[in-house]
Each structure stands twice: as structure tokens, then as C-alpha cells.
PDB file of N, CA and C in Angstrom:
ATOM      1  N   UNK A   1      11.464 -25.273   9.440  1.00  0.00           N
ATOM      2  CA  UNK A   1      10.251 -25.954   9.824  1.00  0.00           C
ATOM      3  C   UNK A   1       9.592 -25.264  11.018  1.00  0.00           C
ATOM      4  N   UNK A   2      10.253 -25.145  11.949  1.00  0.00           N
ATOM      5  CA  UNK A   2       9.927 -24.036  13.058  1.00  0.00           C
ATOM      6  C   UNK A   2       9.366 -23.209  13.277  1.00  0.00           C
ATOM      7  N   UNK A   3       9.439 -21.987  11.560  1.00  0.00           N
ATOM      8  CA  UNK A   3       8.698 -21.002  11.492  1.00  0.00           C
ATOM      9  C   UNK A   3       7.915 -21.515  10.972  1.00  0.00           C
ATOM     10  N   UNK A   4       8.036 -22.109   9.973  1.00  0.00           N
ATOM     11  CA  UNK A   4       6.496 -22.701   9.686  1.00  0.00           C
ATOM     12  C   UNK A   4       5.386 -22.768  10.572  1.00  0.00           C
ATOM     13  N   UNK A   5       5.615 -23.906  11.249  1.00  0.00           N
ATOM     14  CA  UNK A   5       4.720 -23.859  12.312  1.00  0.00           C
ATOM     15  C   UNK A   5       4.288 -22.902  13.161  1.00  0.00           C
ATOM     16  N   UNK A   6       5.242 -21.903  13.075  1.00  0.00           N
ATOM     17  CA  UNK A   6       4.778 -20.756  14.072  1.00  0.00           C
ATOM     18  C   UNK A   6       3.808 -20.148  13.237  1.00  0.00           C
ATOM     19  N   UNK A   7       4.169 -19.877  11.700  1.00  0.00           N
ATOM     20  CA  UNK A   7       3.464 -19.175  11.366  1.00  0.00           C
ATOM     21  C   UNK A   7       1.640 -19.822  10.894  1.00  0.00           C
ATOM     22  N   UNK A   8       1.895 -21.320  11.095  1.00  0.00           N
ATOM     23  CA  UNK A   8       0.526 -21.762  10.653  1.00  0.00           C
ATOM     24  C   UNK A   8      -0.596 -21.555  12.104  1.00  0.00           C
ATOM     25  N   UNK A   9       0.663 -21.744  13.237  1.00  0.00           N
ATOM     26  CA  UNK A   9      -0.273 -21.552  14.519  1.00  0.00           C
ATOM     27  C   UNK A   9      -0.658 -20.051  14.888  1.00  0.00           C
ATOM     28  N   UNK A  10       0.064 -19.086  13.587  1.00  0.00           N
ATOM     29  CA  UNK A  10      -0.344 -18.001  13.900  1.00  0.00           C
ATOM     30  C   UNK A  10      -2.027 -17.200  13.133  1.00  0.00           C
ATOM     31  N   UNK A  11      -1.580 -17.933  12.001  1.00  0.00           N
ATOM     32  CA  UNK A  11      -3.055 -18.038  11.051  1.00  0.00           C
ATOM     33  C   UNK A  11      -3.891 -18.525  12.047  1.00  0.00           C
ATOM     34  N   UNK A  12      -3.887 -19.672  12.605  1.00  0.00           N
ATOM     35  CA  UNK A  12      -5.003 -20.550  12.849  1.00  0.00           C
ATOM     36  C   UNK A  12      -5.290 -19.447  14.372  1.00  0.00           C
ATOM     37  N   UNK A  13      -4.935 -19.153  15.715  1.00  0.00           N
ATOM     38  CA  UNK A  13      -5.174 -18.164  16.370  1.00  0.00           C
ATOM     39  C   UNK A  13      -5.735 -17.167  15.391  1.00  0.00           C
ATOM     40  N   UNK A  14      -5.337 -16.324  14.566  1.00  0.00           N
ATOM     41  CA  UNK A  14      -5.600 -15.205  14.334  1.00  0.00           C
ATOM     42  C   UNK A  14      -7.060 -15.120  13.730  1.00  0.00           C
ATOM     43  N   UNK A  15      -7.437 -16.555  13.245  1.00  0.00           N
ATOM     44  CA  UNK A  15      -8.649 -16.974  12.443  1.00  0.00           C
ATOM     45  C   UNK A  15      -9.675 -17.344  13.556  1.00  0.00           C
ATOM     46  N   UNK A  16      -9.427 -18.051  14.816  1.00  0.00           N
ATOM     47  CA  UNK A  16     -10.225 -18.066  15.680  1.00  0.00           C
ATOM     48  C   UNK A  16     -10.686 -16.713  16.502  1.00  0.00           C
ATOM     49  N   UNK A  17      -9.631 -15.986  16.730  1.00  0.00           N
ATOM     50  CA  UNK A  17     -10.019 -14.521  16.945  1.00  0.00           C
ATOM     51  C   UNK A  17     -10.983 -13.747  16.795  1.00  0.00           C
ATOM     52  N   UNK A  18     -10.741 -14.053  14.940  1.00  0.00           N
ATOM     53  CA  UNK A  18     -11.367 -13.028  13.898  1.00  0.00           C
ATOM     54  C   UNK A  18     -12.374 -13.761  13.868  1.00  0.00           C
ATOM     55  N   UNK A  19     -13.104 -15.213  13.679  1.00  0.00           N
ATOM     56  CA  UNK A  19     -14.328 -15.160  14.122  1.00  0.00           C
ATOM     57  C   UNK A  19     -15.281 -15.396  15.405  1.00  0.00           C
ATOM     58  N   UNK A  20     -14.728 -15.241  15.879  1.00  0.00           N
ATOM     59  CA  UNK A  20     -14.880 -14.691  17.546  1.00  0.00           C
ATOM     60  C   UNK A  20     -15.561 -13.732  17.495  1.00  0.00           C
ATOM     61  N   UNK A  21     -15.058 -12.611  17.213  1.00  0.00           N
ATOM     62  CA  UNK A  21     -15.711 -10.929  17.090  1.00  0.00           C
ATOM     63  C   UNK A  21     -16.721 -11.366  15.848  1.00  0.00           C
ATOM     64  N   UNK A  22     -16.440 -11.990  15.070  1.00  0.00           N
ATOM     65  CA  UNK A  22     -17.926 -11.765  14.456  1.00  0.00           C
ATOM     66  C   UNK A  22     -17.668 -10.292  13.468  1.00  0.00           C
ATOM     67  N   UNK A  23     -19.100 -10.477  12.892  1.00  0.00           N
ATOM     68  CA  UNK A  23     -18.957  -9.680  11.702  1.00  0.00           C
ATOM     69  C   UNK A  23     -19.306  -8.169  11.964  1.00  0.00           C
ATOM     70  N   UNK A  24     -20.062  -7.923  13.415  1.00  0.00           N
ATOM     71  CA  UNK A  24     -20.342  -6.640  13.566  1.00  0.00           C
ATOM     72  C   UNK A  24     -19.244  -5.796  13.930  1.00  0.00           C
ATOM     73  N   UNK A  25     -17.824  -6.510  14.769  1.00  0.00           N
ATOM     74  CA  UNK A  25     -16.789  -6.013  15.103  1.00  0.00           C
ATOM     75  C   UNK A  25     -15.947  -5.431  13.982  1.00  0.00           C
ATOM     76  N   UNK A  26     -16.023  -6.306  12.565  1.00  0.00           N
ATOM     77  CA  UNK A  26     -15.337  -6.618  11.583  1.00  0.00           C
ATOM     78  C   UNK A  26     -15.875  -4.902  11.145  1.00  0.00           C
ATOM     79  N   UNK A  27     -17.086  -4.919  10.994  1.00  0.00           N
ATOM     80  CA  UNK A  27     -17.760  -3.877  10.020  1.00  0.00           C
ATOM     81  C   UNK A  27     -17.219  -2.490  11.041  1.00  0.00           C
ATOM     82  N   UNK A  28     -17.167  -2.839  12.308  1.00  0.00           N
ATOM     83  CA  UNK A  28     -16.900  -1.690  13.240  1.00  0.00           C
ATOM     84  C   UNK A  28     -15.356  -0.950  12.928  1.00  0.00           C
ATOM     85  N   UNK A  29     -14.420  -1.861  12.998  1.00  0.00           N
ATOM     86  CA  UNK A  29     -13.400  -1.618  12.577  1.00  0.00           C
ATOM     87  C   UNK A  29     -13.063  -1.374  10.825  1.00  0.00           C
ATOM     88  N   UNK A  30     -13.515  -1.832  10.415  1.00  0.00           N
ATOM     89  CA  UNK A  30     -13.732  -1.180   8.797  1.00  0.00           C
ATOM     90  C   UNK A  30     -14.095   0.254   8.655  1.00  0.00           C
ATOM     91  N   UNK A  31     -14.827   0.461   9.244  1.00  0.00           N
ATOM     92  CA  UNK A  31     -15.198   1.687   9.340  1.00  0.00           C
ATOM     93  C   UNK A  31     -14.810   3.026   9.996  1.00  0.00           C
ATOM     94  N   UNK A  32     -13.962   2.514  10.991  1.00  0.00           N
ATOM     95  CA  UNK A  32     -12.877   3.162  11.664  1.00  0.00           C
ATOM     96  C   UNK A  32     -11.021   3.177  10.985  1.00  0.00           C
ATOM     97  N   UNK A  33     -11.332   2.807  10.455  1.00  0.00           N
ATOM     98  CA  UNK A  33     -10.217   2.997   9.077  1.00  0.00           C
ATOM     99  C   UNK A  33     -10.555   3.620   8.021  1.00  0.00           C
ATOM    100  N   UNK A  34     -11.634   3.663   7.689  1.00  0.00           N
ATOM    101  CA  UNK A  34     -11.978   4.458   6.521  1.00  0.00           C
ATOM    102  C   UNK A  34     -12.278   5.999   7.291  1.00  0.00           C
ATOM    103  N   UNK A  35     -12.992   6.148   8.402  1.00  0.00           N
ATOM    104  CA  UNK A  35     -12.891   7.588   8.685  1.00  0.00           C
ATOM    105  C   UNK A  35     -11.387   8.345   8.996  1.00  0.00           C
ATOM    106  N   UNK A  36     -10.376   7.194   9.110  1.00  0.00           N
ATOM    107  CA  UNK A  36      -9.306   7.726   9.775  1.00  0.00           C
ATOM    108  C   UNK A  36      -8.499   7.532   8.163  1.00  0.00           C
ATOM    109  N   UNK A  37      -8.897   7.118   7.011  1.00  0.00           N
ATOM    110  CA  UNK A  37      -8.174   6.947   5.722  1.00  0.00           C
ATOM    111  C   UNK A  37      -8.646   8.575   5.286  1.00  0.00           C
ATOM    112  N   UNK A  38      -9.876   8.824   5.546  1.00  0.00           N
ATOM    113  CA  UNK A  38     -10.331  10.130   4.981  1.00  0.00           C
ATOM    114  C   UNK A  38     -10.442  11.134   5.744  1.00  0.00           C
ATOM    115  N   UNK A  39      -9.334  11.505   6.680  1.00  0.00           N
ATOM    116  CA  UNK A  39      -9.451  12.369   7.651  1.00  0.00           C
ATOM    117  C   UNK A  39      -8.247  13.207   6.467  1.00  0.00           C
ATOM    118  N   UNK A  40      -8.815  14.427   6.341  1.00  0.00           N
ATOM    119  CA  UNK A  40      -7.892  15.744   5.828  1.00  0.00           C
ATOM    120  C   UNK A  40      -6.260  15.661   5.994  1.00  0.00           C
ATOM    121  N   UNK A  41      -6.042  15.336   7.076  1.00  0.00           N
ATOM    122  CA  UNK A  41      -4.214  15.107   8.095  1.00  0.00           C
ATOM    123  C   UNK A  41      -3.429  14.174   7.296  1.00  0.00           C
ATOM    124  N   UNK A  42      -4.752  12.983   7.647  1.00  0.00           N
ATOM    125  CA  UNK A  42      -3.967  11.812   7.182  1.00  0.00           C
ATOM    126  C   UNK A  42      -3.758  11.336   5.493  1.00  0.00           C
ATOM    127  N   UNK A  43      -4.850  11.504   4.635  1.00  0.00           N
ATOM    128  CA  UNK A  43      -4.668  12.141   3.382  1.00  0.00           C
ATOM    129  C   UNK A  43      -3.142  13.500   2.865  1.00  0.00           C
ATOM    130  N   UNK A  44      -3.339  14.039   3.612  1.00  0.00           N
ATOM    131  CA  UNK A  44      -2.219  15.135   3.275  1.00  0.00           C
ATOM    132  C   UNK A  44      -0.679  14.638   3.217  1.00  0.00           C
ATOM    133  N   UNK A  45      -0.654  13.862   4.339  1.00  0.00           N
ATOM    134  CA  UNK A  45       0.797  13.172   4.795  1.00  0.00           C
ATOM    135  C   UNK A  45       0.614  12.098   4.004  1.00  0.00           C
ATOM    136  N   UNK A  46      -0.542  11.489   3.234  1.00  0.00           N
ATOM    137  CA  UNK A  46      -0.504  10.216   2.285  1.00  0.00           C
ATOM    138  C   UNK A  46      -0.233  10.727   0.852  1.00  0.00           C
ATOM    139  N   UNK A  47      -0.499  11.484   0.670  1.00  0.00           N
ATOM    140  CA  UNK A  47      -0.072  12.545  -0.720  1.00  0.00           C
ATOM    141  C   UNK A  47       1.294  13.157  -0.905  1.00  0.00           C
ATOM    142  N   UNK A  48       1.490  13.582   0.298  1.00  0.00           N
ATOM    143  CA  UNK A  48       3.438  14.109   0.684  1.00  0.00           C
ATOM    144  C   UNK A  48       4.174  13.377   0.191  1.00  0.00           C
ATOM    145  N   UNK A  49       3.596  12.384   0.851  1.00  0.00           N
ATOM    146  CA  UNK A  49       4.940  11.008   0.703  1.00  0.00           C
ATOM    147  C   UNK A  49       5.094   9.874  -0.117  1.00  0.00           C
ATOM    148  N   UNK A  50       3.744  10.395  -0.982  1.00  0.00           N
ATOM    149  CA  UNK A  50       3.775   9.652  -2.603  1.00  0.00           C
ATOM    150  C   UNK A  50       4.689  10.463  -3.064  1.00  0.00           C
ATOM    151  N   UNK A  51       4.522  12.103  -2.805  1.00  0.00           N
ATOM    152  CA  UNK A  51       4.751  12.420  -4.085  1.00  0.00           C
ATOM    153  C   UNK A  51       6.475  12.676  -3.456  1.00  0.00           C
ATOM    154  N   UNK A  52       6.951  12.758  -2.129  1.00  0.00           N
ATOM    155  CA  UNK A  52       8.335  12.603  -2.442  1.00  0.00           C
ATOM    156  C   UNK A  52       9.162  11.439  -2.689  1.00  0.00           C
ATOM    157  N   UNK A  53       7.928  10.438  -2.167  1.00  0.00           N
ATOM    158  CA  UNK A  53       8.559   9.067  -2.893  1.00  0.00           C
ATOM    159  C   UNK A  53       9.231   9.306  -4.389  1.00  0.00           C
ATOM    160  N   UNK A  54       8.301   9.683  -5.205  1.00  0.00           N
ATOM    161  CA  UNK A  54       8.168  10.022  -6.574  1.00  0.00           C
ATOM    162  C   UNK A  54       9.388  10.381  -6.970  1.00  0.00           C
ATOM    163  N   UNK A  55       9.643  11.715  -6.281  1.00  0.00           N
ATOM    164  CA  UNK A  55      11.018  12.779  -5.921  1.00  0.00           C
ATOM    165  C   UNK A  55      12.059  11.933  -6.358  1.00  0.00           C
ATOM    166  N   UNK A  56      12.278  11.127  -4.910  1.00  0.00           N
ATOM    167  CA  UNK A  56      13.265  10.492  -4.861  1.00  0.00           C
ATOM    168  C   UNK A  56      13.623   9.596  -5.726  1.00  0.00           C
ATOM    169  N   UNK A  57      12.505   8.749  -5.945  1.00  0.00           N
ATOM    170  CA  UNK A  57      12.418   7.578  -7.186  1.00  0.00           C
ATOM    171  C   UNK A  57      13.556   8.661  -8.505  1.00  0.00           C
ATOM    172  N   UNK A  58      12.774   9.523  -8.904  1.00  0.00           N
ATOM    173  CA  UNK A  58      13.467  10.004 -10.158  1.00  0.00           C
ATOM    174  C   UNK A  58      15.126  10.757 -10.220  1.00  0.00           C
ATOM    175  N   UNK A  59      15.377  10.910  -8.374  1.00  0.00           N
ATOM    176  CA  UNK A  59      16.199  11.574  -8.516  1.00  0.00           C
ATOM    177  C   UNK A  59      17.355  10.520  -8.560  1.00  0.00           C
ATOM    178  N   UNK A  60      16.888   9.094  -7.944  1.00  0.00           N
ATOM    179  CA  UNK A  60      17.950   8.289  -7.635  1.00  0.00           C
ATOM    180  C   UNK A  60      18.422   7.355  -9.295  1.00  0.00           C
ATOM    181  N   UNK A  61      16.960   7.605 -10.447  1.00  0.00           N
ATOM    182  CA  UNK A  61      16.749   6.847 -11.139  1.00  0.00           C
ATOM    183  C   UNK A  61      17.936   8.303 -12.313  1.00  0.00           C
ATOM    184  N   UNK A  62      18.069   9.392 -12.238  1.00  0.00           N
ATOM    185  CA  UNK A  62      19.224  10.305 -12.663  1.00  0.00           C
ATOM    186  C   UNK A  62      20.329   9.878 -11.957  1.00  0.00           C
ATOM    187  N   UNK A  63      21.064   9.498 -10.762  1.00  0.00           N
ATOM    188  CA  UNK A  63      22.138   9.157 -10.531  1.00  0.00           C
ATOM    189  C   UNK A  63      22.412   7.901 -11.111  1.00  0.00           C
ATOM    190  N   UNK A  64      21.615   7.214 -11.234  1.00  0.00           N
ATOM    191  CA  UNK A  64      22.314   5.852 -11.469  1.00  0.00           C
ATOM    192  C   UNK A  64      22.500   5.712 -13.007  1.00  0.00           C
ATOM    193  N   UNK A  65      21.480   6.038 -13.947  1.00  0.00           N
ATOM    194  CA  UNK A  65      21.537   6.272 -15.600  1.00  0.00           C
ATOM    195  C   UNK A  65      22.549   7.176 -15.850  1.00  0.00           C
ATOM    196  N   UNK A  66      23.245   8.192 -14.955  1.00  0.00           N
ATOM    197  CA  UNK A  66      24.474   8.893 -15.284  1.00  0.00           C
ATOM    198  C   UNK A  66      25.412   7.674 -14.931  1.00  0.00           C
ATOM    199  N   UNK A  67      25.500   7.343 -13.646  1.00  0.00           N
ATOM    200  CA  UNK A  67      26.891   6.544 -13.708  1.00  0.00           C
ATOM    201  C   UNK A  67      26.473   4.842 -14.513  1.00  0.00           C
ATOM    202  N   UNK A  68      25.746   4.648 -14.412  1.00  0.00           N
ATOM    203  CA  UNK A  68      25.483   3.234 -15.501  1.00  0.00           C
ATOM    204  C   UNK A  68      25.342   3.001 -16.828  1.00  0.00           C
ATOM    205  N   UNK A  69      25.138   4.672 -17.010  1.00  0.00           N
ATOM    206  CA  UNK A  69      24.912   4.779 -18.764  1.00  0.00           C
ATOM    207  C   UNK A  69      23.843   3.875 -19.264  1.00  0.00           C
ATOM    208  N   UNK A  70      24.307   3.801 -20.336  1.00  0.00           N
ATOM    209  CA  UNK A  70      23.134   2.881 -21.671  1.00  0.00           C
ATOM    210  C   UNK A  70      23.004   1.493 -20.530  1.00  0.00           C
ATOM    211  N   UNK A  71      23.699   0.851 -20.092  1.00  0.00           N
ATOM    212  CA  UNK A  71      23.340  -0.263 -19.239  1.00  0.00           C
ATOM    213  C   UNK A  71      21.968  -0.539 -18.994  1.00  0.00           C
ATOM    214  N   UNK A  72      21.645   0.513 -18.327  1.00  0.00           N
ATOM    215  CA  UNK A  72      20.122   0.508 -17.559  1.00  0.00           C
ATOM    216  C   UNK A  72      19.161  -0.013 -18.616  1.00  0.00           C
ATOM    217  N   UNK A  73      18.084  -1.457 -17.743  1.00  0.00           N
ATOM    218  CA  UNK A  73      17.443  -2.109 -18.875  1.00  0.00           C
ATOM    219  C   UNK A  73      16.534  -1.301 -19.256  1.00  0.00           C
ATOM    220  N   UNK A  74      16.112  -1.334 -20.340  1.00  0.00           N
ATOM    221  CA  UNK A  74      14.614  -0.441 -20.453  1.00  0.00           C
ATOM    222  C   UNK A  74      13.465  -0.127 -19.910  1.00  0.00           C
ATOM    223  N   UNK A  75      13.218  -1.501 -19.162  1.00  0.00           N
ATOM    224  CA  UNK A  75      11.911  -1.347 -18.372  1.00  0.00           C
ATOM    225  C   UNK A  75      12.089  -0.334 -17.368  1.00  0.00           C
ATOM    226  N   UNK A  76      13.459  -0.126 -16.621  1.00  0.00           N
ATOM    227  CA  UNK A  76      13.420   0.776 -15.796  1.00  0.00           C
ATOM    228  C   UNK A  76      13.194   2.013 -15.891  1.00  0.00           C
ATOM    229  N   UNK A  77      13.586   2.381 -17.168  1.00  0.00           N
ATOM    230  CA  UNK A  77      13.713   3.731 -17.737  1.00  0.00           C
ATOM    231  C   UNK A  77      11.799   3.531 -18.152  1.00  0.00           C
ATOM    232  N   UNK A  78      11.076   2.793 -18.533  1.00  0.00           N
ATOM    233  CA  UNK A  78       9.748   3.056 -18.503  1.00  0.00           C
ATOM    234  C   UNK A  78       9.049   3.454 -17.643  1.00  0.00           C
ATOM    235  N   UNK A  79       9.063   2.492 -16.295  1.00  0.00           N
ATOM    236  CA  UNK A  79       8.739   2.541 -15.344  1.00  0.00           C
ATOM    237  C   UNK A  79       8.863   4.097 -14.493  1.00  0.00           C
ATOM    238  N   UNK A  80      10.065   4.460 -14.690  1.00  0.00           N
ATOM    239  CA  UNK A  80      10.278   5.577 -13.914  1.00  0.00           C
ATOM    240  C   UNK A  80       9.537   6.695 -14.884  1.00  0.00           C
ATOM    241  N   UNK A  81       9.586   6.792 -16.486  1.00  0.00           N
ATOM    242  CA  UNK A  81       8.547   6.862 -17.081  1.00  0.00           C
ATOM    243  C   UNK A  81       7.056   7.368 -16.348  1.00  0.00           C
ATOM    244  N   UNK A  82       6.570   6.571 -16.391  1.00  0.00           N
ATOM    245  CA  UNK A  82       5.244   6.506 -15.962  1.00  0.00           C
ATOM    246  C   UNK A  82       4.811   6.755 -14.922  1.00  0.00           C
ATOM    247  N   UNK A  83       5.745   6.881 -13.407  1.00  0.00           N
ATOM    248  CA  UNK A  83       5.571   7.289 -12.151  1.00  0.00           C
ATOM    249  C   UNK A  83       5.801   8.690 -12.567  1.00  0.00           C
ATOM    250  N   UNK A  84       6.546   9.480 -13.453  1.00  0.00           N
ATOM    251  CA  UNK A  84       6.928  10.788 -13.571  1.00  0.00           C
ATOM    252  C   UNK A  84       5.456  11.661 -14.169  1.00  0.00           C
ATOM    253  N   UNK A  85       4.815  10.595 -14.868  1.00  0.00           N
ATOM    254  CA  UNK A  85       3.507  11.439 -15.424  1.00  0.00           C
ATOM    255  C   UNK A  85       2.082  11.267 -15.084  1.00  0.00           C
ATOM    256  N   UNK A  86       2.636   9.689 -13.952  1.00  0.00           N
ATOM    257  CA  UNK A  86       0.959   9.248 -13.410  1.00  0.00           C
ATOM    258  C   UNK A  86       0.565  10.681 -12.236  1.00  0.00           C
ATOM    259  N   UNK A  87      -0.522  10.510 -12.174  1.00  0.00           N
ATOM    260  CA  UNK A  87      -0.898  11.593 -10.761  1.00  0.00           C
ATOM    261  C   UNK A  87      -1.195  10.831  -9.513  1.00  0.00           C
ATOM    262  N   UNK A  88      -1.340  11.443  -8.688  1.00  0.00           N
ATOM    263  CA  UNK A  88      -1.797  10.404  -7.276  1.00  0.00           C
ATOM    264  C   UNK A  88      -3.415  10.031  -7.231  1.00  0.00           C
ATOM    265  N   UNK A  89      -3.317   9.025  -7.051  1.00  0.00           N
ATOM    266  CA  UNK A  89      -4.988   8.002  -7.479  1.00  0.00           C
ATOM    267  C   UNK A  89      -5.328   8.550  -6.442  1.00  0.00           C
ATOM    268  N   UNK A  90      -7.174   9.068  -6.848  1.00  0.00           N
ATOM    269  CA  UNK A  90      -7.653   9.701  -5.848  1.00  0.00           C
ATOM    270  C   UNK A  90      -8.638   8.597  -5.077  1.00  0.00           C
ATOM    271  N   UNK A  91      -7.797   7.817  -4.491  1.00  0.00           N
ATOM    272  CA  UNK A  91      -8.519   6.651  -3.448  1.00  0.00           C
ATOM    273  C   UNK A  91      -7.812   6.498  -1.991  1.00  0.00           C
ATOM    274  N   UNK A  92      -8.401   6.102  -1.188  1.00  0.00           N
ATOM    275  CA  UNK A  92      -7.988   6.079   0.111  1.00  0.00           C
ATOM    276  C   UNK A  92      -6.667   4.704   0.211  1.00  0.00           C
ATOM    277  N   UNK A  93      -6.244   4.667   1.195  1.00  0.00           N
ATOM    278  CA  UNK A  93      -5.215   3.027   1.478  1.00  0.00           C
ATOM    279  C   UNK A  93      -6.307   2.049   1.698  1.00  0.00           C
ATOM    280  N   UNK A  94      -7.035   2.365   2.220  1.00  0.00           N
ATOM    281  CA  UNK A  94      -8.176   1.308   3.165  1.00  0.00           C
ATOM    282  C   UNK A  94      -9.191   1.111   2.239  1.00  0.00           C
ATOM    283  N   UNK A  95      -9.132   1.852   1.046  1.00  0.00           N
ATOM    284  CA  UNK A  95     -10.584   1.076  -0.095  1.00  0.00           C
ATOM    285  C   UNK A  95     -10.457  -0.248  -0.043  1.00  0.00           C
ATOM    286  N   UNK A  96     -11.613  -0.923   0.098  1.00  0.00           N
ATOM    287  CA  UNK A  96     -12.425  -2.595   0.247  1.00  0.00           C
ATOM    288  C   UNK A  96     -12.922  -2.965  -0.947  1.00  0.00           C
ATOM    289  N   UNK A  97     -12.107  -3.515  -1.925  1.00  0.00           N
ATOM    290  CA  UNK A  97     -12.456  -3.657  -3.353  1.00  0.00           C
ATOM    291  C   UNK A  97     -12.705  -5.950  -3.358  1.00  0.00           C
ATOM    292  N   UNK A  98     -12.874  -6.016  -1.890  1.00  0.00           N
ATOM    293  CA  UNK A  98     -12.849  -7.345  -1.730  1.00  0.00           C
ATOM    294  C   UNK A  98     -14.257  -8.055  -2.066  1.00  0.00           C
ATOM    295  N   UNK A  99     -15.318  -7.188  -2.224  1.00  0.00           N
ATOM    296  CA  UNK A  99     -16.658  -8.109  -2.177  1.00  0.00           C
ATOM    297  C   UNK A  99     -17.262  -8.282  -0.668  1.00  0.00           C
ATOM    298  N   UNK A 100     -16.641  -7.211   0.601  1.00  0.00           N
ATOM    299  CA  UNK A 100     -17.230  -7.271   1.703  1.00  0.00           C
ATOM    300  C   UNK A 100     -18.501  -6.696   1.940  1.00  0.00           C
ATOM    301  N   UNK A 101     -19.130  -5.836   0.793  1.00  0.00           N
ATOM    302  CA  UNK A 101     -20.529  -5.408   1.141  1.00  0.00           C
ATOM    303  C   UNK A 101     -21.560  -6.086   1.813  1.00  0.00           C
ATOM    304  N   UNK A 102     -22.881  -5.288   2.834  1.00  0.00           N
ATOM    305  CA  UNK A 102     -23.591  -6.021   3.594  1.00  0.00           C
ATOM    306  C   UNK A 102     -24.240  -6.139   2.237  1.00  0.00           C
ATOM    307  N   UNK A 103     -24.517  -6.290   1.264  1.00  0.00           N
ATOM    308  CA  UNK A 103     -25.593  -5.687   0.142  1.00  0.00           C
ATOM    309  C   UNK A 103     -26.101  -8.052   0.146  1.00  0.00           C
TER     310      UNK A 103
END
């Protein structure tokens, strides 16, 4: 119950905050994430570490189908599937697919 409450008194602060600053702050900081989502650096190190995620995903998904054999449910073996042939989506972390446009 405790956290509960902590966490509802943490919404409710965090909501008075956020409209506090208002919407020009909102748009200010939106926008300072997206230049820093599409900065060359930070893209590069966001691509690395998909793709050794990836790496790893398949290498750990070969140890375990060797020692688990046929066991392994299928979906897993799909799944790992499909990370092996998807490519890296060419979108930022910080795309706003929420309906925040000034439009």
C-alpha cells in the first residue's frame, strides 16, 4: 500500500510540474531529444548495440537449442527467426507517433 501511494503522489507531482512548464517547455525539450536522437554519435552507438544485441540474442539462442534440444517451444525458434533477418528500423528512439503535433 505504501508504494502505492508513493507512486500515485509521484504521478500527481510529476503532473503538476509538467503543467507548470506549459507547452512551450514541452515542445523545447522535444526537440532537444530529437536533435540529440539524430546526432551521427548517438545513432551509431544506437545501431552497434542493436545489432550486437542481435549477436548475442542468436548466439545465446545456439547454446541453449544445443543443450535443450527439440524442447525449445517454437515460437522461440521464430522469433529468433525474424530478429536474424529483420534490419535495423530506420527511425530515431525519440519518434512522437503520439498525436503531439502543433498542426
Amino acid at each position: 500500500m505504501r508504494y502505492r501511494l508513493t507512486f500515485v503522489v509521484g504521478v500527481a507531482v510529476g503532473y503538476v510540474l509538467g503543467t507548470r512548464a506549459g507547452r512551450e517547455r514541452y515542445e523545447k525539450l522535444r526537440k532537444s531529444a530529437r536533435q540529440f536522437a539524430e546526432n551521427p554519435a548517438v545513432r551509431n552507438a544506437y545501431e552497434t548495440a542493436t545489432h550486437n544485441g542481435r549477436e548475442m540474442a542468436t548466439k545465446a539462442f545456439g547454446t541453449v537449442s544445443e543443450r535443450v534440444g527439440d524442447r525449445l517451444p517454437g515460437t522461440v525458434s521464430d522469433k529468433v527467426r525474424t530478429l536474424r533477418g529483420s534490419r535495423v528500423e530506420q527511425h530515431t528512439p525519440f519518434d512522437d507517433d503520439w498525436g503531439t503535433s502543433n498542426t
